[in-house]
C-alpha atoms as a PDB file:
ATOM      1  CA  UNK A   1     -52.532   8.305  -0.529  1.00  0.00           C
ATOM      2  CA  UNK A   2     -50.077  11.330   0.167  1.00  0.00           C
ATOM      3  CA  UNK A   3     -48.672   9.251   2.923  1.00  0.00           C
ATOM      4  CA  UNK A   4     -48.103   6.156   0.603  1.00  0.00           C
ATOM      5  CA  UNK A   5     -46.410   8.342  -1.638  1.00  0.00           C
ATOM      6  CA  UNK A   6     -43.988   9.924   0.816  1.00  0.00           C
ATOM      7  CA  UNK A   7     -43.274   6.113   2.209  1.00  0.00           C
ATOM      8  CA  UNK A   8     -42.110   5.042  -1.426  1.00  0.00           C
ATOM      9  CA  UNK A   9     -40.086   8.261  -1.790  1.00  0.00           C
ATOM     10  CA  UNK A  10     -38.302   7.568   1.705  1.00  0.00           C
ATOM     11  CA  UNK A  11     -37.822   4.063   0.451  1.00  0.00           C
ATOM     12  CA  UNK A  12     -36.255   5.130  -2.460  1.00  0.00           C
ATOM     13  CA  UNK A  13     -33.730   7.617  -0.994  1.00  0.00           C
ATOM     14  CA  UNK A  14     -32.543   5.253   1.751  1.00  0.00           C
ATOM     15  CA  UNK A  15     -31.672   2.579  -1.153  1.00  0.00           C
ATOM     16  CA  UNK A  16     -30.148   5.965  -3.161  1.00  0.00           C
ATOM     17  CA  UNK A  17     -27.980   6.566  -0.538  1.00  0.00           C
ATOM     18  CA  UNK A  18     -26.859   3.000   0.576  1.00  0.00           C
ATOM     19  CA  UNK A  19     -25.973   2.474  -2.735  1.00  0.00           C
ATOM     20  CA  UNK A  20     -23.641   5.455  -2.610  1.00  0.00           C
ATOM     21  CA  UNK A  21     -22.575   4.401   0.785  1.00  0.00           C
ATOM     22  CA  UNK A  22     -21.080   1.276  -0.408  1.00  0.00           C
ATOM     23  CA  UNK A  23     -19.740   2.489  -3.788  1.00  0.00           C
ATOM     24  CA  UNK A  24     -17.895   4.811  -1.692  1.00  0.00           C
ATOM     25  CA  UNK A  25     -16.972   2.271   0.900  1.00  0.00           C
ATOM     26  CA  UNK A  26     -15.556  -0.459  -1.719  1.00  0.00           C
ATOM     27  CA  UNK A  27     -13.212   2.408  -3.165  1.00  0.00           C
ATOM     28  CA  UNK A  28     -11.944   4.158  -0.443  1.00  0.00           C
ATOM     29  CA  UNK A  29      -8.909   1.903  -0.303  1.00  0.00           C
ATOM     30  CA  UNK A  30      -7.882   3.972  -3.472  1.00  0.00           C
ATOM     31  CA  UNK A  31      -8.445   7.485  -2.448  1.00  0.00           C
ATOM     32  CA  UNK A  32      -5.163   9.729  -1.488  1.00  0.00           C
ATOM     33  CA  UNK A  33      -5.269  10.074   2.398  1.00  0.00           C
ATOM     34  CA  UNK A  34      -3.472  12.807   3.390  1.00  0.00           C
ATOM     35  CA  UNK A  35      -6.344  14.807   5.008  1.00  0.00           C
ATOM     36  CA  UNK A  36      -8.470  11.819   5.846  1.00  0.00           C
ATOM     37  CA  UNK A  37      -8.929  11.243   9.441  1.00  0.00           C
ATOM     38  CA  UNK A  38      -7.577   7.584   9.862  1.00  0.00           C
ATOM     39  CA  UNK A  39      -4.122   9.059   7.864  1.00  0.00           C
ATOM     40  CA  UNK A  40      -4.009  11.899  10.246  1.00  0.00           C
ATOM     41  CA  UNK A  41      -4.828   9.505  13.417  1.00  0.00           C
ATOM     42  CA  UNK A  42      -1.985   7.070  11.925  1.00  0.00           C
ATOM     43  CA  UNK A  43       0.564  10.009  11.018  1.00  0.00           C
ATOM     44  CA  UNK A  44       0.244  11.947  15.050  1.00  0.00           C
ATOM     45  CA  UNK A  45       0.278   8.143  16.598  1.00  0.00           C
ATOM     46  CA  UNK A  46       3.877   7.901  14.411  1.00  0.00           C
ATOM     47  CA  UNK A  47       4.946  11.553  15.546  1.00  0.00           C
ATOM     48  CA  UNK A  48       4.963  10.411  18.831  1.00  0.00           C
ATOM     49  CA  UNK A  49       5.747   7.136  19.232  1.00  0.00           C
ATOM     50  CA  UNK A  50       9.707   6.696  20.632  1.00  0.00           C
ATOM     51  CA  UNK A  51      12.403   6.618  18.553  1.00  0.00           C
ATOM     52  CA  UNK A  52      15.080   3.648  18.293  1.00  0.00           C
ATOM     53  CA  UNK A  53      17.921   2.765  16.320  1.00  0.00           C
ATOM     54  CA  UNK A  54      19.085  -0.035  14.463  1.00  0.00           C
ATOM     55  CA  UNK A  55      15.398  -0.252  13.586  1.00  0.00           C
ATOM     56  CA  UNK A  56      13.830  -1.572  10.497  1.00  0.00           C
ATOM     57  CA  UNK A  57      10.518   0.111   8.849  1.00  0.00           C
ATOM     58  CA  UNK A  58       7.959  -1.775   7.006  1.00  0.00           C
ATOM     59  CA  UNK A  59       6.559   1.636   4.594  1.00  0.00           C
ATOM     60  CA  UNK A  60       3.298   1.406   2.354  1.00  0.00           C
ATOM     61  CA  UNK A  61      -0.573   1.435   2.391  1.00  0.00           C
ATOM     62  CA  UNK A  62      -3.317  -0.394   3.043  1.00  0.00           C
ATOM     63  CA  UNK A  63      -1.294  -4.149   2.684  1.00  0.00           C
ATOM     64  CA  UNK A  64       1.495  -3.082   4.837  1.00  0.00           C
ATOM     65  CA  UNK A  65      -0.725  -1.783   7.794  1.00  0.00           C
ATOM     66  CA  UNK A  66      -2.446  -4.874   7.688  1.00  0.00           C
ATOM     67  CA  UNK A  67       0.373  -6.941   9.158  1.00  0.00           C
ATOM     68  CA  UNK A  68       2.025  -7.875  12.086  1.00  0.00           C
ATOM     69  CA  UNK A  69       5.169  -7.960  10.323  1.00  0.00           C
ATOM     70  CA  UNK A  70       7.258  -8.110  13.928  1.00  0.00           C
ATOM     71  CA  UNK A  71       5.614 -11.239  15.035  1.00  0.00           C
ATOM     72  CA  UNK A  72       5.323 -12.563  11.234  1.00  0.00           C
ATOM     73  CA  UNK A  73       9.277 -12.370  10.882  1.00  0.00           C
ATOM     74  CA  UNK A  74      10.333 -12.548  14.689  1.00  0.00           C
ATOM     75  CA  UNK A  75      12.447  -9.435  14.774  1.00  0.00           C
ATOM     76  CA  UNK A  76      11.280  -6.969  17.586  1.00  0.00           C
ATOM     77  CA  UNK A  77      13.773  -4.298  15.641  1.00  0.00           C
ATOM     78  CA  UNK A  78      10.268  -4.328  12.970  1.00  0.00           C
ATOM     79  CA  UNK A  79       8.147  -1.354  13.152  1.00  0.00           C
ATOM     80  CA  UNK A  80       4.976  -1.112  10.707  1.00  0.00           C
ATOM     81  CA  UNK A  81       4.588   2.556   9.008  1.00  0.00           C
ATOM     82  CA  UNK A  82       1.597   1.278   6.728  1.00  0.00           C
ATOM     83  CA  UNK A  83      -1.434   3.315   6.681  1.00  0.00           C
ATOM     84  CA  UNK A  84      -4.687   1.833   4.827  1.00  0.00           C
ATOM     85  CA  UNK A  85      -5.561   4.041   1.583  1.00  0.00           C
ATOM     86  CA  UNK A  86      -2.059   5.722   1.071  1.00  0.00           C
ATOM     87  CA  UNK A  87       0.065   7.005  -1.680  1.00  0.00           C
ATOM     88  CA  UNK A  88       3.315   8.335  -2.897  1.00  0.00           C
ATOM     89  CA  UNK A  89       2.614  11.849  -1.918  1.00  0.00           C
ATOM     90  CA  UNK A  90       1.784  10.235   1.561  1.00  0.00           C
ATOM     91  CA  UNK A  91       4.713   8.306   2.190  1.00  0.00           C
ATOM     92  CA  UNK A  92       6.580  11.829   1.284  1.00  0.00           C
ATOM     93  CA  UNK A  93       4.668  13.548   3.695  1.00  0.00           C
ATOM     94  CA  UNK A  94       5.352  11.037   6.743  1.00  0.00           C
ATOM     95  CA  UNK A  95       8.819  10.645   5.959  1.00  0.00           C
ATOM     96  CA  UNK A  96      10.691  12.415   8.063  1.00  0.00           C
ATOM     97  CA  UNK A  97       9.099  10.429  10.863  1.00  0.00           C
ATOM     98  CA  UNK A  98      11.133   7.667   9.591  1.00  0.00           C
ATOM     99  CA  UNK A  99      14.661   9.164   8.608  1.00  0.00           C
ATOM    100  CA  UNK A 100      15.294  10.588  11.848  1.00  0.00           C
ATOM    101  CA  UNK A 101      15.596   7.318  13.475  1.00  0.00           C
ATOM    102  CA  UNK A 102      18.719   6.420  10.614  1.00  0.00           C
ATOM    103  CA  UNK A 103      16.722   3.071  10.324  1.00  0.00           C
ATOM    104  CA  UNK A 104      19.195  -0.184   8.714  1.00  0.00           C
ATOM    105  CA  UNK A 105      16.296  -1.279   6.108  1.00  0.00           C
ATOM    106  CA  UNK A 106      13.127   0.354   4.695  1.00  0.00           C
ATOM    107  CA  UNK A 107      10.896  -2.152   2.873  1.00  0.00           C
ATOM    108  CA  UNK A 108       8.312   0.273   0.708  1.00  0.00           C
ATOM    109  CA  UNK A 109       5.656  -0.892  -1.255  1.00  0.00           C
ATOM    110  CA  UNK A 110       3.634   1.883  -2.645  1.00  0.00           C
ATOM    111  CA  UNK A 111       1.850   3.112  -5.948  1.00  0.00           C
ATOM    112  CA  UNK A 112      -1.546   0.851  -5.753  1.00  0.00           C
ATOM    113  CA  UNK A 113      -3.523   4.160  -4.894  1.00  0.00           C
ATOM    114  CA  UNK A 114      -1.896   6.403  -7.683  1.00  0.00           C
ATOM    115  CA  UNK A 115      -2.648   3.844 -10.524  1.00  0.00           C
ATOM    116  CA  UNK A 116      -6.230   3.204  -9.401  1.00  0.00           C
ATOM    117  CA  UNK A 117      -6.674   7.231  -8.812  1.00  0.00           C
ATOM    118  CA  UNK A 118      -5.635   7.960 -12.584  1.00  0.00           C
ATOM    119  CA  UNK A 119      -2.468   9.968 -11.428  1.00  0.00           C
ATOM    120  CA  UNK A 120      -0.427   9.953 -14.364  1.00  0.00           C
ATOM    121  CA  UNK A 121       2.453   7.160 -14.005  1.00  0.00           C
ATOM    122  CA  UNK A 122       5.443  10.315 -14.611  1.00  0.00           C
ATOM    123  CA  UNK A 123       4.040  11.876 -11.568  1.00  0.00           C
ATOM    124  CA  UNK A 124       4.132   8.460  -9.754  1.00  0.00           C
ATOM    125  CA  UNK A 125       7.381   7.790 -10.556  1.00  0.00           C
ATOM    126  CA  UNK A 126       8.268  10.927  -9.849  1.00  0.00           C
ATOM    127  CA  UNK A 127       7.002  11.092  -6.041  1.00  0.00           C
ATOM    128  CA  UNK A 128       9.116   7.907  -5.735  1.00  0.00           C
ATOM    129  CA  UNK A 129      12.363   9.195  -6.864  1.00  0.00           C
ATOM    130  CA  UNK A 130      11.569  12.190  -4.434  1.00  0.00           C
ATOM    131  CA  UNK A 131      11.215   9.259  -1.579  1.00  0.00           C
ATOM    132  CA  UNK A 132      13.896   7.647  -2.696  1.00  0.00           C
ATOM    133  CA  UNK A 133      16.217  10.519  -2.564  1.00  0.00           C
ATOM    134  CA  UNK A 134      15.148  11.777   0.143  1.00  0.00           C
ATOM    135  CA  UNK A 135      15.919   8.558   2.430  1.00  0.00           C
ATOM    136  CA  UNK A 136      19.217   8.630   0.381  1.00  0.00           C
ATOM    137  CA  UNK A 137      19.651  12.507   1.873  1.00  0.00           C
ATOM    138  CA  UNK A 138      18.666  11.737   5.393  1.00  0.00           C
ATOM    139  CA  UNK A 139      19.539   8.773   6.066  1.00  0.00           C
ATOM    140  CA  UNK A 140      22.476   7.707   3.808  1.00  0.00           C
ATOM    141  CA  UNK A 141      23.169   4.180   5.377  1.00  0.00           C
ATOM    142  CA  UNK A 142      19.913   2.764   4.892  1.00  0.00           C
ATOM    143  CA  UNK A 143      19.449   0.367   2.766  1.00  0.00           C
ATOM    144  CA  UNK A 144      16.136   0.655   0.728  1.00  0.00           C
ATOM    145  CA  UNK A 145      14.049  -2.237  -0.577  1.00  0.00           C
ATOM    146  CA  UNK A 146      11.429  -1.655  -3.293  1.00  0.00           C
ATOM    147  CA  UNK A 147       9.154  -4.160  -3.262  1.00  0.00           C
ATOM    148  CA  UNK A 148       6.922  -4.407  -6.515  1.00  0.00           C
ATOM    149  CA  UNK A 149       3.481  -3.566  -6.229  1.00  0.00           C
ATOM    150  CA  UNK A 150       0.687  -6.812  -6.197  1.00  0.00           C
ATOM    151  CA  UNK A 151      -1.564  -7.624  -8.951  1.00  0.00           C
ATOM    152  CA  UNK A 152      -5.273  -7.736  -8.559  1.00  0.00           C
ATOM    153  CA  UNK A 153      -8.011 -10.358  -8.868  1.00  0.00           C
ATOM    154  CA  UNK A 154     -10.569  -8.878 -11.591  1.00  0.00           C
ATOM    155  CA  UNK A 155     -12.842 -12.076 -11.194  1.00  0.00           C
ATOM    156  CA  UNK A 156     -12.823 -11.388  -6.935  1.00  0.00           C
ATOM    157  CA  UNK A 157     -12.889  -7.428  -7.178  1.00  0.00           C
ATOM    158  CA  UNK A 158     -16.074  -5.948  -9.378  1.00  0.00           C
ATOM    159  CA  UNK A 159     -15.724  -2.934  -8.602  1.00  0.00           C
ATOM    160  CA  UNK A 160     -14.266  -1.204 -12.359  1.00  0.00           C
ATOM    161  CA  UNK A 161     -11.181  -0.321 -11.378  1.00  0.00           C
ATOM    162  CA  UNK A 162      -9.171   2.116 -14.326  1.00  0.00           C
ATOM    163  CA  UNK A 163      -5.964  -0.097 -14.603  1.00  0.00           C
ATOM    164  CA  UNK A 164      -5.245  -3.504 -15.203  1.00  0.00           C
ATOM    165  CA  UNK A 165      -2.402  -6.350 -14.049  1.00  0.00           C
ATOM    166  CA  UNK A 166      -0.465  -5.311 -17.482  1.00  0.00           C
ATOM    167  CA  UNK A 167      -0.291  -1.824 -16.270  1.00  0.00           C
ATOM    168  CA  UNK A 168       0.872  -2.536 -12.674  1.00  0.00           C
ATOM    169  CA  UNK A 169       3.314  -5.216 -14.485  1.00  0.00           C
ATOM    170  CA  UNK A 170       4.529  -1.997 -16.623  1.00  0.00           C
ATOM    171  CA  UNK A 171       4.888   0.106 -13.393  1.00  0.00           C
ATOM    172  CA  UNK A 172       6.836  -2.372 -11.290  1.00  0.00           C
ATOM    173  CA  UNK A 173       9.494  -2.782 -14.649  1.00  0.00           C
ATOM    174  CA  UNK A 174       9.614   1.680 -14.051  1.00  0.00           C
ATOM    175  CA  UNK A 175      10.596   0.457 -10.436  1.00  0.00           C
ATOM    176  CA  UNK A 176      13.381  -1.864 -11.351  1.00  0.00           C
ATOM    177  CA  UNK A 177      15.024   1.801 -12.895  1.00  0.00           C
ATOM    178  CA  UNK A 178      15.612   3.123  -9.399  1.00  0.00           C
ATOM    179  CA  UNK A 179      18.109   0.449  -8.105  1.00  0.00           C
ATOM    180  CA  UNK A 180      21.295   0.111  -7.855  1.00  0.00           C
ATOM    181  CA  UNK A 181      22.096  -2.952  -5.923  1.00  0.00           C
ATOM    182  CA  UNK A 182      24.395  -1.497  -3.223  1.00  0.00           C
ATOM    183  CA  UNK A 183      21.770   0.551  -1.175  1.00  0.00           C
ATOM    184  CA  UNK A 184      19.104   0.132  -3.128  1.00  0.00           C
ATOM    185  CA  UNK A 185      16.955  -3.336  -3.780  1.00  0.00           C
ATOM    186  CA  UNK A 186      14.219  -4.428  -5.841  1.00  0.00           C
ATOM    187  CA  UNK A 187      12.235  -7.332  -4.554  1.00  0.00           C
ATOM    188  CA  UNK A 188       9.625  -8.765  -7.437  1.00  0.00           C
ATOM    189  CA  UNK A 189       6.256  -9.690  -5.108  1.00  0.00           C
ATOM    190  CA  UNK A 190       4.236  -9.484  -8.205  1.00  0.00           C
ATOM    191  CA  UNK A 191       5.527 -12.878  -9.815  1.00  0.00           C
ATOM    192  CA  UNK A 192       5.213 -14.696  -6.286  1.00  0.00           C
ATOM    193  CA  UNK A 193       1.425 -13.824  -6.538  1.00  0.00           C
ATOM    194  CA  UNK A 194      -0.102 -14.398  -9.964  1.00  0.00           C
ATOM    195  CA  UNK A 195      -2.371 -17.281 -10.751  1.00  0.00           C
ATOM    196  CA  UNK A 196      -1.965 -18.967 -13.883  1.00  0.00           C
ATOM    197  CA  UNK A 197      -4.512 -16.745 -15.583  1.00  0.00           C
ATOM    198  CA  UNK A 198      -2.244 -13.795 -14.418  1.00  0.00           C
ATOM    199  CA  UNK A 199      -3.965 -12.396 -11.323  1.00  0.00           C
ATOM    200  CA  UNK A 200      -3.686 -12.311  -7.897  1.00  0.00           C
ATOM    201  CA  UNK A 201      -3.504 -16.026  -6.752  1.00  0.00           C
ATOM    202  CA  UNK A 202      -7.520 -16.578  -5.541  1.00  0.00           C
ATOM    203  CA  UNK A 203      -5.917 -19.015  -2.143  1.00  0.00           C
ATOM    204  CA  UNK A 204      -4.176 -15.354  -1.074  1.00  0.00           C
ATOM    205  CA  UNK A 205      -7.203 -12.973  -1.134  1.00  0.00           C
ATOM    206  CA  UNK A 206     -10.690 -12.888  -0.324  1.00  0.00           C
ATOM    207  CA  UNK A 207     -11.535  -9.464  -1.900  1.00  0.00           C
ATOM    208  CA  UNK A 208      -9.451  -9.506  -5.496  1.00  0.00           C
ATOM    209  CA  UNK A 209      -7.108  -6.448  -3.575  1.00  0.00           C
ATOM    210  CA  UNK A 210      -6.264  -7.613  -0.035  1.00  0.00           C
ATOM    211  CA  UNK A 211      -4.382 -10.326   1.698  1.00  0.00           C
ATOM    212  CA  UNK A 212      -5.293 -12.992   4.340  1.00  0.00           C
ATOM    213  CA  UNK A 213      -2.850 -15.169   6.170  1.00  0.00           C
ATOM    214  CA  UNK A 214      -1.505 -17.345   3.256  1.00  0.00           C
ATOM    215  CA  UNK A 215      -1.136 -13.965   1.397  1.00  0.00           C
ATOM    216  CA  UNK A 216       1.237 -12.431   4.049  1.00  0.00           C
ATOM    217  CA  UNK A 217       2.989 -16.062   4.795  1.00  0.00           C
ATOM    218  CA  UNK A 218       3.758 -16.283   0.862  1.00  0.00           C
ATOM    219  CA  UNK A 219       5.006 -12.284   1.228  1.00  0.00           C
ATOM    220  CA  UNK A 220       7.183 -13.434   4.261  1.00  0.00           C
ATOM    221  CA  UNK A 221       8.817 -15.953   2.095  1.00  0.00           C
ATOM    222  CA  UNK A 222       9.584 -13.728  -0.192  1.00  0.00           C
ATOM    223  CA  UNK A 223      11.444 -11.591   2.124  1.00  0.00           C
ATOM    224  CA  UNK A 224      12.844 -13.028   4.923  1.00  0.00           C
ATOM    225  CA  UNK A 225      16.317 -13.337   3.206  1.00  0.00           C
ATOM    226  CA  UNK A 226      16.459  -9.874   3.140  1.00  0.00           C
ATOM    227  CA  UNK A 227      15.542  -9.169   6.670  1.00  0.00           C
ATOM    228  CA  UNK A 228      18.817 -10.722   8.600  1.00  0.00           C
END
């Protein structure tokens, strides 16, 4: 009987904890990365990998890292600084890896995290200015090129996230503030990616967050002007 027992009781924690295994697995897109270990793997790779010049940087989380942007837009001069789960205070933190070089173009697309992590949007914002500037500081010939952040897919992602497509919408308009079309571009992705019920187009996702081919091949479209 005892032994019954303490079978049912084992049963029951190993579903307890796979649940919380894959609770935690579906979010950790969203979680500031700074300490984690793939950040920190990503961040010493880019410390010393070689410099170049003339070079331009592809900047962001989780949907930037997961392209081959070099082979995508046939320019060798490409170099992808995405890492999976980041955010604004990231990017900060990496940035000098980036400046040094005196890149031509820096595409960012950042913020995803900080909505779905409840940092309050002034704080956001803020961070961004701070990138902004700082490129401006250390690398005053760059041009920048804010691109807006995506919407989601609600009906693909069930996970409850705190935000919705209205408040990245409101976001990305908070974006449009820090240009100044000289050195310093906005690119609206968000409009190139909405259904007609207003999410992220279903034929460019298979999780309601991330992209597959047709998702980066629309994205590439959206850009390549901007890249010669």
């Amino acid at each position: 009987m005892f032994n019954k027992i303490l079978t049912t009781i084992n049963i029951c924690l190993i579903i307890f904890f796979a649940y919380l295994f894959s609770k935690t697995n579906s979010t950790s897109y969203f979680r500031p990365t700074t300490t984690s270990s793939y950040y920190i793997e990503k961040q010493t790779l880019f410390d010393n990998l070689p410099q170049s010049t003339n070079t331009i940087y592809f900047l962001g989380d989780s949907l930037t890292d997961g392209c081959e942007w070099n082979e995508l837009l046939s320019n060798p001069k490409i170099k992808n600084r995405g890492i999976m789960g980041d955010s604004t205070e990231g990017v900060l933190n990496r940035l000098n890896q980036i400046t040094q070089s005196k890149p031509q173009k820096i595409f960012i697309m950042i913020g995803i995290n900080d909505l779905l992590n409840n940092i309050e949007t002034t704080k956001i914002l803020d961070n961004y200015q701070k990138i902004i500037t700082t490129i401006r500081t250390d690398s005053p010939k760059t041009k920048i090129y804010i691109e807006s952040v995506l919407p989601l897919n609600f009906e693909l992602d069930k996970t409850k996230r705190p935000i919705n497509n209205q408040n990245i919408s409101d976001f990305n308009n908070n974006l449009k503030n820090f240009t100044d079309n000289s050195n310093i571009f906005y690119i609206d992705l968000y409009s190139a990616f909405l259904n007609l019920s207003g999410q992220l187009n279903e034929k460019y996702t298979l999780d309601g967050i991330h992209l597959n081919g047709q998702g980066y091949l629309n994205w590439k479209n959206e850009i390549s002007k901007y890249i010669k």
